[in-house]
N, C-alpha and C. Protein backbone atom coordinates (compact mmCIF):
# COMPACT_ATOMS: atom_id res chain seq x y z
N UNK A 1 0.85 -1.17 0.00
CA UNK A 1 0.00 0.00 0.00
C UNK A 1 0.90 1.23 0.00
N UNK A 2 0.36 2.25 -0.38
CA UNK A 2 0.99 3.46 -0.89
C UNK A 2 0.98 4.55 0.23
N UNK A 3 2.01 5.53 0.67
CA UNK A 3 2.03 6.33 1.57
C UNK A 3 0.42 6.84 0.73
N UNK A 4 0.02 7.17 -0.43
CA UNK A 4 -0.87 8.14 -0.73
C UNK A 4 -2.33 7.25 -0.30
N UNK A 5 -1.78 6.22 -0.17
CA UNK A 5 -2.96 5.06 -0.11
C UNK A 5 -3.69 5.44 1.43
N UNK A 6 -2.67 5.35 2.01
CA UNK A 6 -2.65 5.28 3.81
C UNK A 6 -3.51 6.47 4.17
N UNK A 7 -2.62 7.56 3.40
CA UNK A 7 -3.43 9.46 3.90
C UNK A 7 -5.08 9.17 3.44
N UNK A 8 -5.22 8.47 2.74
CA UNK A 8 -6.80 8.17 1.83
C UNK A 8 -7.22 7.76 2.90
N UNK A 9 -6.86 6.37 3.64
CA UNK A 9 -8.36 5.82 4.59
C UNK A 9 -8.71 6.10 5.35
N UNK A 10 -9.71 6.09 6.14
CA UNK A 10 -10.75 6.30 6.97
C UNK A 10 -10.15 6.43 8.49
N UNK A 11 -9.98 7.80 8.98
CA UNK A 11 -9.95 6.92 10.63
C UNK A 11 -10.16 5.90 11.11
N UNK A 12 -9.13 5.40 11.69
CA UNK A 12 -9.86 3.66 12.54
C UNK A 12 -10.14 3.71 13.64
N UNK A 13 -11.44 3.25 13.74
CA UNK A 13 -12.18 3.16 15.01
C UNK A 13 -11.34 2.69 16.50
N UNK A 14 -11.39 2.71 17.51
CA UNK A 14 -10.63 2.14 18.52
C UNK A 14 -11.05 0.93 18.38
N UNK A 15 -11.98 0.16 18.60
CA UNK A 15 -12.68 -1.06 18.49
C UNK A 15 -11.92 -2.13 17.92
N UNK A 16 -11.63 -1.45 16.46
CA UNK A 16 -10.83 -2.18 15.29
C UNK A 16 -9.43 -2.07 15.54
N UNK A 17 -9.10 -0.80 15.94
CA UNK A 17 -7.61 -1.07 16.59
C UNK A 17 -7.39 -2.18 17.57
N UNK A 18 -8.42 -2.22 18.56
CA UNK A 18 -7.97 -2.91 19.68
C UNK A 18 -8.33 -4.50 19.48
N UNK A 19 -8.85 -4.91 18.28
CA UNK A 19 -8.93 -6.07 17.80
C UNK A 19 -7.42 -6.34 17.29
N UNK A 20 -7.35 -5.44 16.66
CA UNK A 20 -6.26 -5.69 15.80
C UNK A 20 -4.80 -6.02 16.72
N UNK A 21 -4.79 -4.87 17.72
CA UNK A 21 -3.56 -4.95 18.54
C UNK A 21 -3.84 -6.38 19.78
N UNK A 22 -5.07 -5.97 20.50
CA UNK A 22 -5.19 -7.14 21.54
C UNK A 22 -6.14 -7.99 20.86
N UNK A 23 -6.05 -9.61 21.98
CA UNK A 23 -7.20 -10.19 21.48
C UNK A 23 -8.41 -9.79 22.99
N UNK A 24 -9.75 -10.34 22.45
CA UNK A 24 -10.75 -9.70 23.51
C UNK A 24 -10.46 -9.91 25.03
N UNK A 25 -10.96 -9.04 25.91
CA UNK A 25 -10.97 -9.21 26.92
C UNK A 25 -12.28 -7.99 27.31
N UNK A 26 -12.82 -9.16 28.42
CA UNK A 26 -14.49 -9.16 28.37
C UNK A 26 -14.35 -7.14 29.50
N UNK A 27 -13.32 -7.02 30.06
CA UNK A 27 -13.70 -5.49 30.70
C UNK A 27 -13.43 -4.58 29.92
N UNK A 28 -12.14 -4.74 29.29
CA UNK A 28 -11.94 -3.74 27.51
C UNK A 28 -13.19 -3.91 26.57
N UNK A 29 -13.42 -4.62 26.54
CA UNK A 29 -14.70 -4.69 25.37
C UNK A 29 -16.05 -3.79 26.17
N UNK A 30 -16.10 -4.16 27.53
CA UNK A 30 -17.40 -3.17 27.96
C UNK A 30 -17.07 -2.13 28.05
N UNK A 31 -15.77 -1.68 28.22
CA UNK A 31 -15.47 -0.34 28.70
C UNK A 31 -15.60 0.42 27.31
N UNK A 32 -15.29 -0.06 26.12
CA UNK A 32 -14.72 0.47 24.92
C UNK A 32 -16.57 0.24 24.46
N UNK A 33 -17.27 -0.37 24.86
CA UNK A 33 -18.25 -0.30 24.26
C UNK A 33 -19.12 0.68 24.91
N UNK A 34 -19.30 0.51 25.99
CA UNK A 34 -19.65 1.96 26.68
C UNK A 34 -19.51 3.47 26.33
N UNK A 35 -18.19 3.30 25.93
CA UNK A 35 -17.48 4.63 25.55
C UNK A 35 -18.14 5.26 24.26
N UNK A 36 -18.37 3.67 22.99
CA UNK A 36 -18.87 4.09 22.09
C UNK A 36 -20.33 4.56 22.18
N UNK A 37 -21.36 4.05 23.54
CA UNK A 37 -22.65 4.07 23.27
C UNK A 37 -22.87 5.63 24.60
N UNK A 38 -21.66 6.05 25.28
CA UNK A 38 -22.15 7.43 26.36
C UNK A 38 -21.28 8.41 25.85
N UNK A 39 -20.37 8.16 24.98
CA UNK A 39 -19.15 9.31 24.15
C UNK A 39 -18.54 9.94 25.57
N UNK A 40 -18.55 9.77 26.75
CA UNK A 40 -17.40 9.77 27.82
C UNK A 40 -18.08 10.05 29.01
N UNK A 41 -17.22 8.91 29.93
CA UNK A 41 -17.43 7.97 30.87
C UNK A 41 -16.74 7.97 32.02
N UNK A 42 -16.55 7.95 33.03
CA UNK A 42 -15.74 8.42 34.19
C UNK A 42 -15.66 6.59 34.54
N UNK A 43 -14.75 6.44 34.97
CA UNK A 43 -14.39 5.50 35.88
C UNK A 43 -15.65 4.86 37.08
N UNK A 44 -16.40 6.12 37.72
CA UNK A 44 -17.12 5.88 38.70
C UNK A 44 -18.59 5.39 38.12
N UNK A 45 -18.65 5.84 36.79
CA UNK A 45 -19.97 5.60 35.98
C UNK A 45 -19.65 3.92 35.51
N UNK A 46 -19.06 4.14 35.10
CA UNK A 46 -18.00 2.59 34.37
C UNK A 46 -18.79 1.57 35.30
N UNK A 47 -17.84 1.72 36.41
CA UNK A 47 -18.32 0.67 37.66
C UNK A 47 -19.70 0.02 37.86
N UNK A 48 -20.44 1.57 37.89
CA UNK A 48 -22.08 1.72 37.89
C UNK A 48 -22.70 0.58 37.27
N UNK A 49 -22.14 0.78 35.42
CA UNK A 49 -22.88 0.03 34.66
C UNK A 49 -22.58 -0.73 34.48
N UNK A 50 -21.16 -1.31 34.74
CA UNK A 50 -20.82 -2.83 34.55
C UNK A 50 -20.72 -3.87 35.92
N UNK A 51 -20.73 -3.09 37.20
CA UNK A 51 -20.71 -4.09 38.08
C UNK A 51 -19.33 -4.16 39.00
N UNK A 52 -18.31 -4.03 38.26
CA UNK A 52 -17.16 -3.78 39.01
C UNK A 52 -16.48 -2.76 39.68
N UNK A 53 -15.84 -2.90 40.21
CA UNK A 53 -15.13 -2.00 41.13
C UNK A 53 -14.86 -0.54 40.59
N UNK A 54 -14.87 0.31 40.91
CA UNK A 54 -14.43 1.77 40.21
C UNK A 54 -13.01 1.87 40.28
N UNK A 55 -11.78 1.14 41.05
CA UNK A 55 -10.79 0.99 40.94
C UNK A 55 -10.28 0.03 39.95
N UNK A 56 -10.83 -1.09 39.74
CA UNK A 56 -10.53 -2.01 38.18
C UNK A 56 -11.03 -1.46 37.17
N UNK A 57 -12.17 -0.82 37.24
CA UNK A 57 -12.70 0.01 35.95
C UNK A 57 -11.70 0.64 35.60
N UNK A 58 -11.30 2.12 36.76
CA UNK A 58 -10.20 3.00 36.41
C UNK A 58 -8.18 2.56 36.12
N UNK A 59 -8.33 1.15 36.39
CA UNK A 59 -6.97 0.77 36.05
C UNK A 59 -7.07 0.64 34.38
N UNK A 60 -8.35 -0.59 33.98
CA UNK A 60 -8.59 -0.68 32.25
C UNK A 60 -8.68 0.33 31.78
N UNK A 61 -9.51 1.48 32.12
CA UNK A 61 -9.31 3.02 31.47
C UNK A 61 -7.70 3.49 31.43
N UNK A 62 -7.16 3.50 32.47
CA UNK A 62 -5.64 4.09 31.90
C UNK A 62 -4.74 3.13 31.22
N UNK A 63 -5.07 1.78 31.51
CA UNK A 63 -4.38 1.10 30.59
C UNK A 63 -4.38 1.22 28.70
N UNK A 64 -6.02 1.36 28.78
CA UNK A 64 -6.24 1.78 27.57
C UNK A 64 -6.33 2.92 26.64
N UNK A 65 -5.61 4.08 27.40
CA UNK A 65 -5.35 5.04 27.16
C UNK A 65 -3.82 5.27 27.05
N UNK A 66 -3.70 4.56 27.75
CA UNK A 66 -1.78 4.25 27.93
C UNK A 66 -1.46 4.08 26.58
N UNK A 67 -2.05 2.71 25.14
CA UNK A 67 -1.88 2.51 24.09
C UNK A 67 -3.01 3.05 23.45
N UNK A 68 -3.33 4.12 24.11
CA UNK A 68 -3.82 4.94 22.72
C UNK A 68 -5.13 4.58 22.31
N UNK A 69 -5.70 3.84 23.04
CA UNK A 69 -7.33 3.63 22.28
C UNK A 69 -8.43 4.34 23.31
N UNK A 70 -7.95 5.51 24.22
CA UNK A 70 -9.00 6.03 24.62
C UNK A 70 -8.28 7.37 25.55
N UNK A 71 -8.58 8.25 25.53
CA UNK A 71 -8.29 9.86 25.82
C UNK A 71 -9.05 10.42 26.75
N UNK A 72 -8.20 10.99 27.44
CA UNK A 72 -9.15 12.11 28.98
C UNK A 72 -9.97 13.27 27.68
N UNK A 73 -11.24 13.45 28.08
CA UNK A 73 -11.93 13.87 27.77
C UNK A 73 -11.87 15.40 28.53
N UNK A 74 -11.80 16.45 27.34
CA UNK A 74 -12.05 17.98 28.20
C UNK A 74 -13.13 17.65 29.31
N UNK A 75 -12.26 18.12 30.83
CA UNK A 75 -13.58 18.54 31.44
C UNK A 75 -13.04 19.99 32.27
N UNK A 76 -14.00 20.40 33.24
CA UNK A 76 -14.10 21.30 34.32
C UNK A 76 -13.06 21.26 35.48
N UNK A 77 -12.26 20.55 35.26
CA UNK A 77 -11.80 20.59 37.12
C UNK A 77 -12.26 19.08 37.34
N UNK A 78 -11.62 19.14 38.79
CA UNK A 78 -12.85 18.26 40.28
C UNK A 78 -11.88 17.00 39.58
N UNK A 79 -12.08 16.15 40.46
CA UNK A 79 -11.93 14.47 40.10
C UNK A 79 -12.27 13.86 39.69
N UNK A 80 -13.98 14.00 39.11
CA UNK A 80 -13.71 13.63 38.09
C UNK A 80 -13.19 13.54 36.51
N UNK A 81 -12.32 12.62 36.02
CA UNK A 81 -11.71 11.98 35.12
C UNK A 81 -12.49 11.43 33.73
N UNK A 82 -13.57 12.13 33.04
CA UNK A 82 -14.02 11.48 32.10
C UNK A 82 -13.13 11.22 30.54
N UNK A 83 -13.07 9.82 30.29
CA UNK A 83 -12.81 9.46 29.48
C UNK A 83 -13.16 9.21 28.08
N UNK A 84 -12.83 9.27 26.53
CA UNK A 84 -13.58 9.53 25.54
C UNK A 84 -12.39 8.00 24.81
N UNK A 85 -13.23 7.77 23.44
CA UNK A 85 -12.69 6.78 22.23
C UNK A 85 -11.57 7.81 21.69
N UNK A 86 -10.42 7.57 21.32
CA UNK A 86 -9.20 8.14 20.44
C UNK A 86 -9.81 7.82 18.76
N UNK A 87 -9.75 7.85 18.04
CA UNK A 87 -9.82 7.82 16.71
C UNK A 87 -8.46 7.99 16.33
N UNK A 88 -7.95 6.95 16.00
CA UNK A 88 -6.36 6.84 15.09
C UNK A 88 -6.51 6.97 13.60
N UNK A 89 -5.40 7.78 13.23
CA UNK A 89 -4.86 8.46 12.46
C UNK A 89 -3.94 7.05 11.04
N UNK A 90 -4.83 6.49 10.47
CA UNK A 90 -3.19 5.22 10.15
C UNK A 90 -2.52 6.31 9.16
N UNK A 91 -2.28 7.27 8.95
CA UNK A 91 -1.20 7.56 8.48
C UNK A 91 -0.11 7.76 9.38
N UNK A 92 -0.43 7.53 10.65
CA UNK A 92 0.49 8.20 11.71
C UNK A 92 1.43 7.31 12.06
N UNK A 93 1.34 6.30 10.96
CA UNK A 93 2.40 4.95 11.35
C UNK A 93 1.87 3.82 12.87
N UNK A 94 2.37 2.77 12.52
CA UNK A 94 2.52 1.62 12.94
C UNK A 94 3.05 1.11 14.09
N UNK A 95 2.71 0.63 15.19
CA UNK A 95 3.65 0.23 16.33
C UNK A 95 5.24 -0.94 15.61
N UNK A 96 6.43 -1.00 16.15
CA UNK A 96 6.73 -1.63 16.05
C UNK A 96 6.80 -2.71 16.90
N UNK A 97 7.73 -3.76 16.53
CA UNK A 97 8.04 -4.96 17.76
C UNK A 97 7.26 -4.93 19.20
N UNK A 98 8.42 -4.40 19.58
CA UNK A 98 8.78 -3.80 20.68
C UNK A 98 7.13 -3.15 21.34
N UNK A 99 6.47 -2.29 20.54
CA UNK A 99 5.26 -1.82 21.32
C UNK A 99 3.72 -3.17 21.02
N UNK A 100 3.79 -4.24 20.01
CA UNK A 100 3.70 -5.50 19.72
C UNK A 100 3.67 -6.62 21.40
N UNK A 101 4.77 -6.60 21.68
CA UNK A 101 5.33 -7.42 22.71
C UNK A 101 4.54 -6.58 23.91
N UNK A 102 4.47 -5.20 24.55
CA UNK A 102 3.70 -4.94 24.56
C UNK A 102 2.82 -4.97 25.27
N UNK A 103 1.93 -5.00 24.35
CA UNK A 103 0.37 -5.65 24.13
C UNK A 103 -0.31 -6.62 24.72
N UNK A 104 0.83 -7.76 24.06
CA UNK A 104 0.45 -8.82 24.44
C UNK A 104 0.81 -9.11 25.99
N UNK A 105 1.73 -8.36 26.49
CA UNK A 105 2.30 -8.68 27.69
C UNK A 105 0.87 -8.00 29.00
N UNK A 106 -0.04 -7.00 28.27
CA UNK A 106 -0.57 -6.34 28.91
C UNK A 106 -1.89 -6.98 28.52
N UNK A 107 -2.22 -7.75 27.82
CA UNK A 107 -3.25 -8.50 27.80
C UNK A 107 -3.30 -9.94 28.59
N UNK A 108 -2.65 -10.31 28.51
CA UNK A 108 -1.90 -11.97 29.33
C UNK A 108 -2.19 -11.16 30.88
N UNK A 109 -1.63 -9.97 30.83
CA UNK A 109 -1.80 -9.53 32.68
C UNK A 109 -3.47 -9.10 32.73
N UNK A 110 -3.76 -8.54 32.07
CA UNK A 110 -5.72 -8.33 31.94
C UNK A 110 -5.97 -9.32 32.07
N UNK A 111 -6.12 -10.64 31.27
CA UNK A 111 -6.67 -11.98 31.49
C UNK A 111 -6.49 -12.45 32.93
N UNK A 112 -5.19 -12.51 33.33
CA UNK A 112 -4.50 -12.65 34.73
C UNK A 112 -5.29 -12.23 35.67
N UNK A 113 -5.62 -10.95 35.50
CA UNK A 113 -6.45 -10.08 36.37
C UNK A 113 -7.32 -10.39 36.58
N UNK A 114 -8.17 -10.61 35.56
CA UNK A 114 -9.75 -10.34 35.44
C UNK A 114 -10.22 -12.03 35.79
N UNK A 115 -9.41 -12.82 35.91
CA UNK A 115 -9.53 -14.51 36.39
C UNK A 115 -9.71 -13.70 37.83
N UNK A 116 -8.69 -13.38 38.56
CA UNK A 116 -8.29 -13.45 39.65
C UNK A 116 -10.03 -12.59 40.42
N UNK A 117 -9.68 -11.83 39.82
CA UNK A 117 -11.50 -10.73 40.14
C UNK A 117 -12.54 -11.82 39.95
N UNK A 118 -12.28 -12.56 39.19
CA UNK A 118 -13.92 -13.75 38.79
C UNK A 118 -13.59 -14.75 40.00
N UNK A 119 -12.09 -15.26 40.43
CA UNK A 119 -12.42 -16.17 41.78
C UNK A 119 -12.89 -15.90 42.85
N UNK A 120 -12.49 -14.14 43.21
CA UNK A 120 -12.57 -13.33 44.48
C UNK A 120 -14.02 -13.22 44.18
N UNK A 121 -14.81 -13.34 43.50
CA UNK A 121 -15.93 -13.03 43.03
C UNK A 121 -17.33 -13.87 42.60
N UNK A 122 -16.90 -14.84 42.97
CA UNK A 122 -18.03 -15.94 41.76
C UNK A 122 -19.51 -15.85 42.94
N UNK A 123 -18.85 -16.35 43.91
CA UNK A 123 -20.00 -16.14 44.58
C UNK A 123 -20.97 -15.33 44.75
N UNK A 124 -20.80 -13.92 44.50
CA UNK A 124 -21.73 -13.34 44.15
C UNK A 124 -22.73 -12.90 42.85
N UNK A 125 -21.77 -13.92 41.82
CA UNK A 125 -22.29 -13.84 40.51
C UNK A 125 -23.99 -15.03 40.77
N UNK A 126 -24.90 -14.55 39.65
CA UNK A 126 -26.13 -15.30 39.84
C UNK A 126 -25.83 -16.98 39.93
N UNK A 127 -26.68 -17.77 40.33
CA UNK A 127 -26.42 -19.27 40.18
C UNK A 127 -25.99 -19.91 39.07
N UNK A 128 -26.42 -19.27 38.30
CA UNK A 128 -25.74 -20.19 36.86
C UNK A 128 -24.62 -20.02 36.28
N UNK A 129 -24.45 -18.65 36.96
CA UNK A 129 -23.29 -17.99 36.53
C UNK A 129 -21.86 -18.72 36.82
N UNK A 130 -22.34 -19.44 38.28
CA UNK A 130 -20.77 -19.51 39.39
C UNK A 130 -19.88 -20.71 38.76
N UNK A 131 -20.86 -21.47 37.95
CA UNK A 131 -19.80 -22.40 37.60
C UNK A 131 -18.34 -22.31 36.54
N UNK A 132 -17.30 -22.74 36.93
CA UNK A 132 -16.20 -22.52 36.30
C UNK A 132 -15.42 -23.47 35.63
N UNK A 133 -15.62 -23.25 34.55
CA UNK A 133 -15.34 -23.71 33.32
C UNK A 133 -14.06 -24.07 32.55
N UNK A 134 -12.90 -23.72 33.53
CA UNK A 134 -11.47 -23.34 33.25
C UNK A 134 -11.00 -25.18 32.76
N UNK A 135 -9.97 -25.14 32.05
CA UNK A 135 -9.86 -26.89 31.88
C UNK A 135 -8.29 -26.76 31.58
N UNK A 136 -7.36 -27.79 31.43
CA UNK A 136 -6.42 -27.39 30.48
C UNK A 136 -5.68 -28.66 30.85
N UNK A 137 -4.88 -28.98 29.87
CA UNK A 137 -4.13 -30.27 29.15
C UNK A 137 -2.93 -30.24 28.31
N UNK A 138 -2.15 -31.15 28.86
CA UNK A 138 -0.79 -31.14 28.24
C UNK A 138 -0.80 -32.50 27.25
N UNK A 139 -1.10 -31.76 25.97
CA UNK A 139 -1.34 -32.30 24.61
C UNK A 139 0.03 -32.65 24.21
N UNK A 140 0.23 -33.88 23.39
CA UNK A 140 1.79 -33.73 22.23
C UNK A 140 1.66 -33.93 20.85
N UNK A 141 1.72 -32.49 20.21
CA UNK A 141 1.27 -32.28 18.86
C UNK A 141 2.82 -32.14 18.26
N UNK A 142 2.68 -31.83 17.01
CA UNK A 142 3.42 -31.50 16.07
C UNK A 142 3.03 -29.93 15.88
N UNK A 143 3.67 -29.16 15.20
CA UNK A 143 3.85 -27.87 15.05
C UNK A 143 2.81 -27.55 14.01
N UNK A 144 2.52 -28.51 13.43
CA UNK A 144 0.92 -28.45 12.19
C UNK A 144 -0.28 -28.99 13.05
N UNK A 145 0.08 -29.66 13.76
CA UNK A 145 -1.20 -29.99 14.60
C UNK A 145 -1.68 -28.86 15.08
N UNK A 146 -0.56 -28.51 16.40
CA UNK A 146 -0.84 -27.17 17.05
C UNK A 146 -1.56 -26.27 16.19
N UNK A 147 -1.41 -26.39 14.77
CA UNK A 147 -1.87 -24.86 14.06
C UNK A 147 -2.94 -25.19 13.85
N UNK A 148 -3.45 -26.48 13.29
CA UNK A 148 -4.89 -27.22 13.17
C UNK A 148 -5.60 -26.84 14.03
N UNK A 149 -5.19 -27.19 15.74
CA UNK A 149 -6.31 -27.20 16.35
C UNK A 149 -6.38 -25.47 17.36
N UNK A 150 -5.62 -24.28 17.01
CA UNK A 150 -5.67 -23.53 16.74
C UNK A 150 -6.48 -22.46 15.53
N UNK A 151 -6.50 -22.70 14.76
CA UNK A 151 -7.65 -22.68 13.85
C UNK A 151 -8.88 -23.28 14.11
N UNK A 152 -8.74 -24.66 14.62
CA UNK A 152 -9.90 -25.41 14.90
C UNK A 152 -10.87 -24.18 15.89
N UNK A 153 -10.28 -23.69 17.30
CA UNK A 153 -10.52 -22.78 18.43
C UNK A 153 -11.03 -21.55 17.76
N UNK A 154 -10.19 -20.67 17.03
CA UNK A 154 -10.54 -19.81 15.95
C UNK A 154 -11.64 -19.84 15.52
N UNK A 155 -12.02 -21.32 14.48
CA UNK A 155 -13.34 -21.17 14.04
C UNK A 155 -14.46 -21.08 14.86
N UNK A 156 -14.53 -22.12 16.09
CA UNK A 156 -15.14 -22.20 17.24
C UNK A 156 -15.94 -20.60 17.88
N UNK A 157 -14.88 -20.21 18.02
CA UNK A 157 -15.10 -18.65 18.70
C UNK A 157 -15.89 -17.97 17.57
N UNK A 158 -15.71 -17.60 16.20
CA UNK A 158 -16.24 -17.02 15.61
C UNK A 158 -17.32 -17.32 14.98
N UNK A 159 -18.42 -18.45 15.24
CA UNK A 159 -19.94 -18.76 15.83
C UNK A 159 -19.99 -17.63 16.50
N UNK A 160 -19.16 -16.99 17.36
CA UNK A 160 -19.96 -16.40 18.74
C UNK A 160 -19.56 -15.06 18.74
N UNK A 161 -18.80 -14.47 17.63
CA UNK A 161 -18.11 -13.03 17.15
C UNK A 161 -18.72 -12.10 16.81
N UNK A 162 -19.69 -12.46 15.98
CA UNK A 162 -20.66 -11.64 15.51
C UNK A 162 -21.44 -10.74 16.49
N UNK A 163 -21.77 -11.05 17.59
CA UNK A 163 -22.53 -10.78 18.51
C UNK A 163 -22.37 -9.27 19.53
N UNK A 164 -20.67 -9.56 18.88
CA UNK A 164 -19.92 -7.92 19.82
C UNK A 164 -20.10 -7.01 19.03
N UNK A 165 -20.14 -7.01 17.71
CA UNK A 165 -20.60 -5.86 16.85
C UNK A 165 -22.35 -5.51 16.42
N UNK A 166 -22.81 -6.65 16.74
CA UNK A 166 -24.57 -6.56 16.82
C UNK A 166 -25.03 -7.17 18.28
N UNK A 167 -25.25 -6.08 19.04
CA UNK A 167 -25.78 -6.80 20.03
C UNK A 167 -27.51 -7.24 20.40
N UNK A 168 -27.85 -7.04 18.85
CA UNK A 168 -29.83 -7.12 18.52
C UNK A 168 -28.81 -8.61 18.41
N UNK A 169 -28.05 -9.85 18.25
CA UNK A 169 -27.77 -10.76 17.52
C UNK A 169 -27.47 -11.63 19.25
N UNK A 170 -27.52 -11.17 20.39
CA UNK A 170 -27.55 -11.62 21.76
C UNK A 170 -28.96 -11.97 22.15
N UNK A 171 -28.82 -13.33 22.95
CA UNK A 171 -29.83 -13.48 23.43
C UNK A 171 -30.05 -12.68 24.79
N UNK A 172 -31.50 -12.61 25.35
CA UNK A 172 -31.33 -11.69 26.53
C UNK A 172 -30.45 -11.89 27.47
N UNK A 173 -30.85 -13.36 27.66
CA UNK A 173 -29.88 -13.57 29.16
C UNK A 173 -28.09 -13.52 28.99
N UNK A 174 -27.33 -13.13 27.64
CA UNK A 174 -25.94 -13.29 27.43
C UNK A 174 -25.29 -12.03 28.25
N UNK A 175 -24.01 -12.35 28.57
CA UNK A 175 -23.17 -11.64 29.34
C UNK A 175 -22.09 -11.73 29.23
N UNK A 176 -20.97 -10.98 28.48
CA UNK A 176 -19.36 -11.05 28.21
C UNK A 176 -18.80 -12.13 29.22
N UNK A 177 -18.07 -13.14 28.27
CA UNK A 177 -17.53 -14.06 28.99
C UNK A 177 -16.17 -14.04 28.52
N UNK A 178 -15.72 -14.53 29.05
CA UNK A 178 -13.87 -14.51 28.95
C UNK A 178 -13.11 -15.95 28.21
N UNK A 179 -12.44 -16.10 26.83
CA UNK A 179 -12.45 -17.28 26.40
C UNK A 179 -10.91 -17.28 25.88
N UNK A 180 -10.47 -17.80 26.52
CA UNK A 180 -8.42 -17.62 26.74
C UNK A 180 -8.51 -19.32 26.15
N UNK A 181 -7.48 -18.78 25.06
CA UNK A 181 -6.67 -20.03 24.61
C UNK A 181 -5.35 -19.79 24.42
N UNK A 182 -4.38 -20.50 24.86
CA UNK A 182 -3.30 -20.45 24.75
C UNK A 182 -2.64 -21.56 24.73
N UNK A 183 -2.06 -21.60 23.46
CA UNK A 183 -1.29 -23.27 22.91
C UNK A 183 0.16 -22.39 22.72
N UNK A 184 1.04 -23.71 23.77
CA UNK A 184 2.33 -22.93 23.29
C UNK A 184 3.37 -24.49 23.79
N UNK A 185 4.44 -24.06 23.43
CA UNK A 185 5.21 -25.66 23.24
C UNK A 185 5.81 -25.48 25.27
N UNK A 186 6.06 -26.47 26.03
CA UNK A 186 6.61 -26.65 27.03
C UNK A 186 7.92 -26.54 26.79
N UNK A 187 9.05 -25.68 27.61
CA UNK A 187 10.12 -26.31 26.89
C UNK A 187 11.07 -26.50 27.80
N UNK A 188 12.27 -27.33 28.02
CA UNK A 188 13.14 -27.57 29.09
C UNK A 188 14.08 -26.58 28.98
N UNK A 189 15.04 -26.88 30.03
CA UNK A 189 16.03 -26.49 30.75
C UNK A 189 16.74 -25.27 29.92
N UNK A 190 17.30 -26.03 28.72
CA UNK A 190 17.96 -24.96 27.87
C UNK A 190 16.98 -24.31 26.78
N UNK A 191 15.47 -24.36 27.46
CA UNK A 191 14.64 -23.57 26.19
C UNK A 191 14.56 -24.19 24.95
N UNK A 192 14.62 -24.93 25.05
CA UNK A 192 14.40 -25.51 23.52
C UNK A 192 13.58 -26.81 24.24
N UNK A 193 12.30 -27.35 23.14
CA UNK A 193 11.04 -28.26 23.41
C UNK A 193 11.88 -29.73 23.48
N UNK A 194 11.60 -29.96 24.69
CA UNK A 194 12.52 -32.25 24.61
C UNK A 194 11.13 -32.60 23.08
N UNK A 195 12.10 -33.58 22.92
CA UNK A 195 11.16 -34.22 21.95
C UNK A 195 11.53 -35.23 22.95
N UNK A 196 9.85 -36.26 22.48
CA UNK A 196 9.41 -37.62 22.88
C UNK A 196 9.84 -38.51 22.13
């Protein structure tokens, strides 16, 4: 694509950035969806409408402002802090590596987080809610397998994708759930995978 190409397109939405840069995570997605449906949101409102703490609300707000997908909003003074969506610029260039790594390092700690808030927490979630679903298994694939059943997960999830961009496409009773996959090789001593 062409520098003249780039100045041509469209602002990108935060939404689409933050697809693009992170994968979902169920308090970024309410917060960022919020943002899109009140155009700016304080931390203490945040809490209000989603249920959580006004201190975890206000950590995901600066985190996500930290990389750029959401901006202190002009206000008056006082403490409160209302927050607005950034609209990026792609002519303004590209993260490299380095802001890449990142990302991901700050999403792995969101997931981290937001487990840790759902254990301290279940019990007060409704009855159907409390059960936990977490599973995990030490598989021995091949490096095409792994990608198979990676894709396989991929397709899986995106049955259920559609739903964050139409939410007429939710049934009533649905509620952001949190769906972490992570396939990665075990590896010994000197970092490199034993083979069997």
């Amino acid at each position: 694509m062409s520098d003249e190409d780039r100045r041509s397109e469209v602002p990108q939405a935060p939404h689409d950035r933050a697809r693009r840069l992170l994968p979902d995570h169920p308090v970024r997605v309410a917060l960022l969806d919020l943002l899109a449906e009140h155009s700016t949101l304080t931390s203490t409102e945040a809490a209000a409408r989603l249920g959580h703490s006004s201190g975890l609300c206000s950590f995901h707000l600066r985190q996500l402002a930290r990389y750029g997908l959401i901006e202190e909003a002009p206000h008056q003074g006082g403490r409160a802090r209302p927050w607005r969506l950034r609209w990026d610029d792609p002519a303004a260039g590209g993260e490299d590596g380095d802001a890449d790594a990142e990302f991901t390092a700050l999403n792995r700690g969101l997931e981290d987080e937001s487990y840790r808030h759902w254990l301290a927490h279940r019990d007060q979630a409704p009855p159907e809610w409390r059960q936990d679903e977490s599973f995990s298994a030490v598989l021995h694939l091949t490096p095409a397998e792994a990608a198979e059943l990676a894709t396989s997960v991929r397709r899986l999830f995106a049955g259920y994708r559609e739903r964050e961009d139409r939410p007429a496409a939710r049934p009533p009773d649905t509620v952001a759930v949190a769906a972490v996959t992570r396939l990665f090789p075990l590896l010994g001593e000197d970092g490199v995978p034993p083979q069997n």
